[in-house]
PDB file of N, CA and C in Angstrom:
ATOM      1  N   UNK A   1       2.513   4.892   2.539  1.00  0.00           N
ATOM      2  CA  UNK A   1       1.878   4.309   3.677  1.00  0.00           C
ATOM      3  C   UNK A   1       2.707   3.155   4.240  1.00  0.00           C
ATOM      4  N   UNK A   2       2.973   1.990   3.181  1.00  0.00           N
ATOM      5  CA  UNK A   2       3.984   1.396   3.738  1.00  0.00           C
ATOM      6  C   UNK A   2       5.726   1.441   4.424  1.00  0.00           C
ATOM      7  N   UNK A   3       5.952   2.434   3.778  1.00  0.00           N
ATOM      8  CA  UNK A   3       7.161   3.221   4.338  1.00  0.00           C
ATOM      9  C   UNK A   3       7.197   3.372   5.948  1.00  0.00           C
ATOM     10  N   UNK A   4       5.731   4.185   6.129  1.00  0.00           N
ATOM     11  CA  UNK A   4       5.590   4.771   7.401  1.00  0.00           C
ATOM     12  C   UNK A   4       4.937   3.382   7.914  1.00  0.00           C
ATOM     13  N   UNK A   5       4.300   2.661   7.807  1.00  0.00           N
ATOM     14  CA  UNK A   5       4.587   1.311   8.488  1.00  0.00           C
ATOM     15  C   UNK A   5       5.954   0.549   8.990  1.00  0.00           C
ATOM     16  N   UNK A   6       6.798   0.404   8.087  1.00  0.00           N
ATOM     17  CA  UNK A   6       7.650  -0.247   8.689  1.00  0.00           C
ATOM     18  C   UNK A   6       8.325   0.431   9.652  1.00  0.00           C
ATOM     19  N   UNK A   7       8.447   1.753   9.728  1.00  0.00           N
ATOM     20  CA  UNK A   7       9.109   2.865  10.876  1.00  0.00           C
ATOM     21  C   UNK A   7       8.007   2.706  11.566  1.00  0.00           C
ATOM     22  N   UNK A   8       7.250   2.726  11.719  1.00  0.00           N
ATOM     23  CA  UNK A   8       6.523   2.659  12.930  1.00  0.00           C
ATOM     24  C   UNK A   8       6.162   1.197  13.401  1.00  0.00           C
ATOM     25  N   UNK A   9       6.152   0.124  12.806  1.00  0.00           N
ATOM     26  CA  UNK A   9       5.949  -1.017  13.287  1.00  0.00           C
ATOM     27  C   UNK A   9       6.984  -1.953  13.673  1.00  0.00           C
ATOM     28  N   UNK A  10       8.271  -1.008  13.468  1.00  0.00           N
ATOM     29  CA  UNK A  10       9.729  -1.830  13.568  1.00  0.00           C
ATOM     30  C   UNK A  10       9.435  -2.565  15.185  1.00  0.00           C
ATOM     31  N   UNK A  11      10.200  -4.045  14.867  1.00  0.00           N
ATOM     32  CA  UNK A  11       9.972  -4.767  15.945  1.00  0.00           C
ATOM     33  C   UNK A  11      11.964  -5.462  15.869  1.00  0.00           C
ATOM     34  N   UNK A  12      12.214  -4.764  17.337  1.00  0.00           N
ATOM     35  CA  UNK A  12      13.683  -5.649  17.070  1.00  0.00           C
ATOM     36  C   UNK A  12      14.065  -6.645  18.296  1.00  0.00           C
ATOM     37  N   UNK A  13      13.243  -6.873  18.779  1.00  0.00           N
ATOM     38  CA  UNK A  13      12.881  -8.070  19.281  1.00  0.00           C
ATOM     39  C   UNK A  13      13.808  -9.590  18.621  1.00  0.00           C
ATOM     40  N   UNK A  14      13.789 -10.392  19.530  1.00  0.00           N
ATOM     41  CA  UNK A  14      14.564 -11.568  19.146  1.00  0.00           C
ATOM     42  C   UNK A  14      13.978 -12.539  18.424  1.00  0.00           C
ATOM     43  N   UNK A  15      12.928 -12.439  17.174  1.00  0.00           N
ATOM     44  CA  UNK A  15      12.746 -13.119  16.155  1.00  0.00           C
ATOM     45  C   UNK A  15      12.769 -11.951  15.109  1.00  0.00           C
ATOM     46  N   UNK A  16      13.760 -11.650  14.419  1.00  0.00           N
ATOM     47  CA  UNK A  16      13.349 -10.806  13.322  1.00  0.00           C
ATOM     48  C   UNK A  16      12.814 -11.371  11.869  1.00  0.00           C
ATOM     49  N   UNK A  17      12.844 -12.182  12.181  1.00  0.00           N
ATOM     50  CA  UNK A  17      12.131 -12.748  10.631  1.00  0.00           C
ATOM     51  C   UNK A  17      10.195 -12.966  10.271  1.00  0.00           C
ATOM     52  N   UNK A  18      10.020 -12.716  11.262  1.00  0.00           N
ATOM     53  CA  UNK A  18       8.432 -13.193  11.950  1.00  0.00           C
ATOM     54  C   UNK A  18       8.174 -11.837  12.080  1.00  0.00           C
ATOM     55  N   UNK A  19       6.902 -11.962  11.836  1.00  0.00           N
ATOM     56  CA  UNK A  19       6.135 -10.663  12.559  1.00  0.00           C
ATOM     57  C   UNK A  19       5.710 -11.018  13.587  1.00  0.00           C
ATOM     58  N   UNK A  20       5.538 -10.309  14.459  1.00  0.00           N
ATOM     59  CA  UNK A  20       4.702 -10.054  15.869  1.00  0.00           C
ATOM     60  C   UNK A  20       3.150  -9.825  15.743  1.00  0.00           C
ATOM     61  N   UNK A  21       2.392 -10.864  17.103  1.00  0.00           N
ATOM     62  CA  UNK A  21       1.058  -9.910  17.197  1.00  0.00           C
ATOM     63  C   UNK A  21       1.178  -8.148  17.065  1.00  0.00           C
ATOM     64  N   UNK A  22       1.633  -7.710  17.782  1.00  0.00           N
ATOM     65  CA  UNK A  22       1.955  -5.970  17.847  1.00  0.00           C
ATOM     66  C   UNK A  22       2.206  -5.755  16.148  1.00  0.00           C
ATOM     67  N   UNK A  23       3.061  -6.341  15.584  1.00  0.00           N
ATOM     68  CA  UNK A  23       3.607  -5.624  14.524  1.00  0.00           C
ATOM     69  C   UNK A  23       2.151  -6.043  13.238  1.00  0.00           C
ATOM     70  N   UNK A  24       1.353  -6.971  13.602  1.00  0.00           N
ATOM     71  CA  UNK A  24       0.259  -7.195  12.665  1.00  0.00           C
ATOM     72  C   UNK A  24      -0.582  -6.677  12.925  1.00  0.00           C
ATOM     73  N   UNK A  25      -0.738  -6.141  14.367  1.00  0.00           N
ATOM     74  CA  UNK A  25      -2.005  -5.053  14.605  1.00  0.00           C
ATOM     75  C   UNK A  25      -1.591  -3.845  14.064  1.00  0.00           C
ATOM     76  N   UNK A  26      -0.394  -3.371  14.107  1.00  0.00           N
ATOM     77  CA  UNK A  26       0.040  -2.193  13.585  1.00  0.00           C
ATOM     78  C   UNK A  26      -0.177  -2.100  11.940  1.00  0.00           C
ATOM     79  N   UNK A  27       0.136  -3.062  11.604  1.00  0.00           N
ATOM     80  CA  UNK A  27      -0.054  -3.023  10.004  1.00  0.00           C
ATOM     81  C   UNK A  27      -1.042  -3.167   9.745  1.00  0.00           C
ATOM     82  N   UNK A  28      -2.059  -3.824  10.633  1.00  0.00           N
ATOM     83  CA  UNK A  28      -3.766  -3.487  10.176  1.00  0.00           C
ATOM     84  C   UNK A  28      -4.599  -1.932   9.902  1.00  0.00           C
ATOM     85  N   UNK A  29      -3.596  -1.570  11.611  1.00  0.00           N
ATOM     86  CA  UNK A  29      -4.206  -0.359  11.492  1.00  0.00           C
ATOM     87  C   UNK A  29      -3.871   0.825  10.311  1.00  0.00           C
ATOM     88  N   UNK A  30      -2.470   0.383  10.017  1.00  0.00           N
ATOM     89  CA  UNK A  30      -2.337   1.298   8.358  1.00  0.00           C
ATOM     90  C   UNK A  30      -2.914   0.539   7.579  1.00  0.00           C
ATOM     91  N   UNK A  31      -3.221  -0.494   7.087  1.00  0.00           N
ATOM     92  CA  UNK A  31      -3.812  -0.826   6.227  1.00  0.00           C
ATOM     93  C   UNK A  31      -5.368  -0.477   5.875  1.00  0.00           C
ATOM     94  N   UNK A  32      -6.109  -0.182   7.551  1.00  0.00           N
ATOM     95  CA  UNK A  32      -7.010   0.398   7.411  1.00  0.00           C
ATOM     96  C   UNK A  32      -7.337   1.741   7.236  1.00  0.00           C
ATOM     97  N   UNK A  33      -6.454   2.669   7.867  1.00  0.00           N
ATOM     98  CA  UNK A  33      -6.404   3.998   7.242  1.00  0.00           C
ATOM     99  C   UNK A  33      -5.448   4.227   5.868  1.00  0.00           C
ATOM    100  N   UNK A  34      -5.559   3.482   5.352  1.00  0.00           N
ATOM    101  CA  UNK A  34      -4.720   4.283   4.197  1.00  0.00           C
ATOM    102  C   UNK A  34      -5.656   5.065   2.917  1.00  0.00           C
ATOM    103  N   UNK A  35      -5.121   5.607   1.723  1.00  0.00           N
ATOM    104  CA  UNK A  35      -5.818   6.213   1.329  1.00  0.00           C
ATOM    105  C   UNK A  35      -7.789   5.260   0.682  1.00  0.00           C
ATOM    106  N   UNK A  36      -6.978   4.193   0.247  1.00  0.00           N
ATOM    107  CA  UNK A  36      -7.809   3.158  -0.398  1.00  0.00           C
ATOM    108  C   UNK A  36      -7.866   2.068   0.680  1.00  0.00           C
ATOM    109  N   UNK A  37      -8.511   2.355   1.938  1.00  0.00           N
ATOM    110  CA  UNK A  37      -9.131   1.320   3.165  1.00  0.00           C
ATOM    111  C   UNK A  37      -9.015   0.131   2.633  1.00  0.00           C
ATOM    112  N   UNK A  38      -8.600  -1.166   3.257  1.00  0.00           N
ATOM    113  CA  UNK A  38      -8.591  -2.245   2.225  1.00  0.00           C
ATOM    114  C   UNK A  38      -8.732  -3.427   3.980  1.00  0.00           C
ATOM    115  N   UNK A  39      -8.824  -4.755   3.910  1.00  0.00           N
ATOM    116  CA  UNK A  39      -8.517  -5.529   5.166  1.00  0.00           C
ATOM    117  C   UNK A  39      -7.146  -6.046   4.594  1.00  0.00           C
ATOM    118  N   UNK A  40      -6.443  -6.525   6.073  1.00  0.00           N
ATOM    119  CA  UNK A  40      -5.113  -7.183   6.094  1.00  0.00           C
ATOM    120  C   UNK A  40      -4.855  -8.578   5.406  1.00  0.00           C
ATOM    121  N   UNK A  41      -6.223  -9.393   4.880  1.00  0.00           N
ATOM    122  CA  UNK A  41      -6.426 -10.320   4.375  1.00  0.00           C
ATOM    123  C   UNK A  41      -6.481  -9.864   2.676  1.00  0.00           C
ATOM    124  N   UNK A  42      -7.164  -8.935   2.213  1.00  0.00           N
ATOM    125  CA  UNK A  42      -7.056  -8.554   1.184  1.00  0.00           C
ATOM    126  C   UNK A  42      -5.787  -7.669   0.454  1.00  0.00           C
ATOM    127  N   UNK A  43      -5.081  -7.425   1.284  1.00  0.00           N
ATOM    128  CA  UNK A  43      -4.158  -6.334   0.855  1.00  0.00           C
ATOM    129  C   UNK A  43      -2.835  -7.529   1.131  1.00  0.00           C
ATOM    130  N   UNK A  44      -2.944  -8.807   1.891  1.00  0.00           N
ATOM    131  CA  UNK A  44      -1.645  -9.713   1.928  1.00  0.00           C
ATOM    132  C   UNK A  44      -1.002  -9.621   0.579  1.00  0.00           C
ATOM    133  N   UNK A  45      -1.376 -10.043  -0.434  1.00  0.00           N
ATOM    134  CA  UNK A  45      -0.565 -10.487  -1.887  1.00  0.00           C
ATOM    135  C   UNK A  45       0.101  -8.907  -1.804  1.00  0.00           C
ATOM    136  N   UNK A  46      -0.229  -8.017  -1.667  1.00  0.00           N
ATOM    137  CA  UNK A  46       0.648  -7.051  -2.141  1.00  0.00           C
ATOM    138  C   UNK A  46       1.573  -6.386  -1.138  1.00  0.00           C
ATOM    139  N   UNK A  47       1.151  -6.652   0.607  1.00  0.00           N
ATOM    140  CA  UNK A  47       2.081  -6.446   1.160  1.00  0.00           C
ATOM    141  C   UNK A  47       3.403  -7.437   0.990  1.00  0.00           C
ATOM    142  N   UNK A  48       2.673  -8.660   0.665  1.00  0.00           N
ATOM    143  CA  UNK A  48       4.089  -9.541   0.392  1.00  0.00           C
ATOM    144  C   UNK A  48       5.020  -9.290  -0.651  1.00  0.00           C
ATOM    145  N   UNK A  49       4.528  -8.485  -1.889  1.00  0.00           N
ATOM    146  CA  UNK A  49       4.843  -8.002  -3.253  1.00  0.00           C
ATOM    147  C   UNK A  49       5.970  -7.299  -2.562  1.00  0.00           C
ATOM    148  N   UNK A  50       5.705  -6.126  -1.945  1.00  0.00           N
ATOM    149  CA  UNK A  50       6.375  -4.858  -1.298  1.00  0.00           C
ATOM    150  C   UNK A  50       7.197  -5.530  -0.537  1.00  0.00           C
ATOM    151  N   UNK A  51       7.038  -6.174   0.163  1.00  0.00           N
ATOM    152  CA  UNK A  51       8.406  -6.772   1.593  1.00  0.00           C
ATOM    153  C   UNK A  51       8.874  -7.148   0.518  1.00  0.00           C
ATOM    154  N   UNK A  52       9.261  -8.386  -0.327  1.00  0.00           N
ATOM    155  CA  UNK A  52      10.071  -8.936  -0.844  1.00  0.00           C
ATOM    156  C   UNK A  52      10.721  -7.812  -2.122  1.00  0.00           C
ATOM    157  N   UNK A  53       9.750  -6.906  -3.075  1.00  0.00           N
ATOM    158  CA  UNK A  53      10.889  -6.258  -3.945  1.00  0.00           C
ATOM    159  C   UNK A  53      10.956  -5.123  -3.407  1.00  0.00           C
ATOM    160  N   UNK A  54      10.320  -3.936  -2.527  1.00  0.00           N
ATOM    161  CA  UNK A  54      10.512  -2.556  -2.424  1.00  0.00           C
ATOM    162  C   UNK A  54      11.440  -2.427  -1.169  1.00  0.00           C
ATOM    163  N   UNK A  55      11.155  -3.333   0.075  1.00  0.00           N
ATOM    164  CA  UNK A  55      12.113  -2.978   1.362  1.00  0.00           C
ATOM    165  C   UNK A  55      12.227  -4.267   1.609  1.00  0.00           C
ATOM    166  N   UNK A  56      12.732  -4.854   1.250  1.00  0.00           N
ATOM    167  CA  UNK A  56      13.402  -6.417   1.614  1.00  0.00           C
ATOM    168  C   UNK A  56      14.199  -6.270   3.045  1.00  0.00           C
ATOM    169  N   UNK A  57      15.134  -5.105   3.365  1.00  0.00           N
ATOM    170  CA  UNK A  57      15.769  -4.910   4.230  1.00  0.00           C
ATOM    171  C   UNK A  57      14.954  -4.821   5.819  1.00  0.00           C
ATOM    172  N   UNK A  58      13.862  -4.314   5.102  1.00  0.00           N
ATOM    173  CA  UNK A  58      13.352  -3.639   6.413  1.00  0.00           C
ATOM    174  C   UNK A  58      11.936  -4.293   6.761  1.00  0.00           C
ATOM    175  N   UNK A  59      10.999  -4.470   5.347  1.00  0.00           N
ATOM    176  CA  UNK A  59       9.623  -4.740   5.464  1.00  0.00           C
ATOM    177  C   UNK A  59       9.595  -6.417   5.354  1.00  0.00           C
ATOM    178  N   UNK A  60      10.753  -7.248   5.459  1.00  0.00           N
ATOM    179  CA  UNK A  60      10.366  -8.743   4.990  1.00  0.00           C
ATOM    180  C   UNK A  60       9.865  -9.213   5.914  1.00  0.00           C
ATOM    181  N   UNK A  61       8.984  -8.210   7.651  1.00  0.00           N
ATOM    182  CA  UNK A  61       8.443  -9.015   8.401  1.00  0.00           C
ATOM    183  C   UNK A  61       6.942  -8.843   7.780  1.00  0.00           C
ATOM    184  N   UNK A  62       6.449  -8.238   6.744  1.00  0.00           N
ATOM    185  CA  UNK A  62       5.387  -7.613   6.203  1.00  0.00           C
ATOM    186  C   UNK A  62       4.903  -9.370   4.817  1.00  0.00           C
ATOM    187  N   UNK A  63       6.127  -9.728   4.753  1.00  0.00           N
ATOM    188  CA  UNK A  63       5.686 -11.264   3.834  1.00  0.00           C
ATOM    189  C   UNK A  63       4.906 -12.106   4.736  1.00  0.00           C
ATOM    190  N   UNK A  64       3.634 -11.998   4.541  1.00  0.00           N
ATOM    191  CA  UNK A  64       2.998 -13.181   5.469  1.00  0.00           C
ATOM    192  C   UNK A  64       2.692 -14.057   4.995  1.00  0.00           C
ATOM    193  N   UNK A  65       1.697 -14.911   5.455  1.00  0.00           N
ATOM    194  CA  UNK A  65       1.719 -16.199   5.156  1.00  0.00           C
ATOM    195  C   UNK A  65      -0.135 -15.845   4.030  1.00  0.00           C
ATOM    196  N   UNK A  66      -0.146 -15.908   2.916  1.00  0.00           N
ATOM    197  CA  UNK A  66      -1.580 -15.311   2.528  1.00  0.00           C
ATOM    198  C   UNK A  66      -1.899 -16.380   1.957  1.00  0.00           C
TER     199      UNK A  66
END
């Protein structure tokens, strides 16, 4: 699920270190369809888990502030 988040929520826009409104609505909305429905507030600690060790390259706009 997160995989297909970051391909679909890629933002290359001129802050890449930040997420975007757009790119946090997008990650809500997978976060809400995924298999185990969860909110974007509850699922932070582990999207931050994932940006920093699984796609550092790609998902470190996914480290928020939790």
């Amino acid at each position: 699920m997160l995989d297909a988040a970051v391909q679909d929520c890629v933002n290359m826009g001129e802050n890449p270190g930040a997420a975007t409104a757009d790119q946090i609505k997008c990650l809500d909305y997978y976060v809400k369809h995924a298999n185990s429905p969860s909110t974007l507030t509850d699922a932070c600690p582990c999207l931050r888990w994932w940006a920093e060790h699984e796609s550092p390259e790609m998902g470190y706009w996914m480290d928020l502030n939790c």
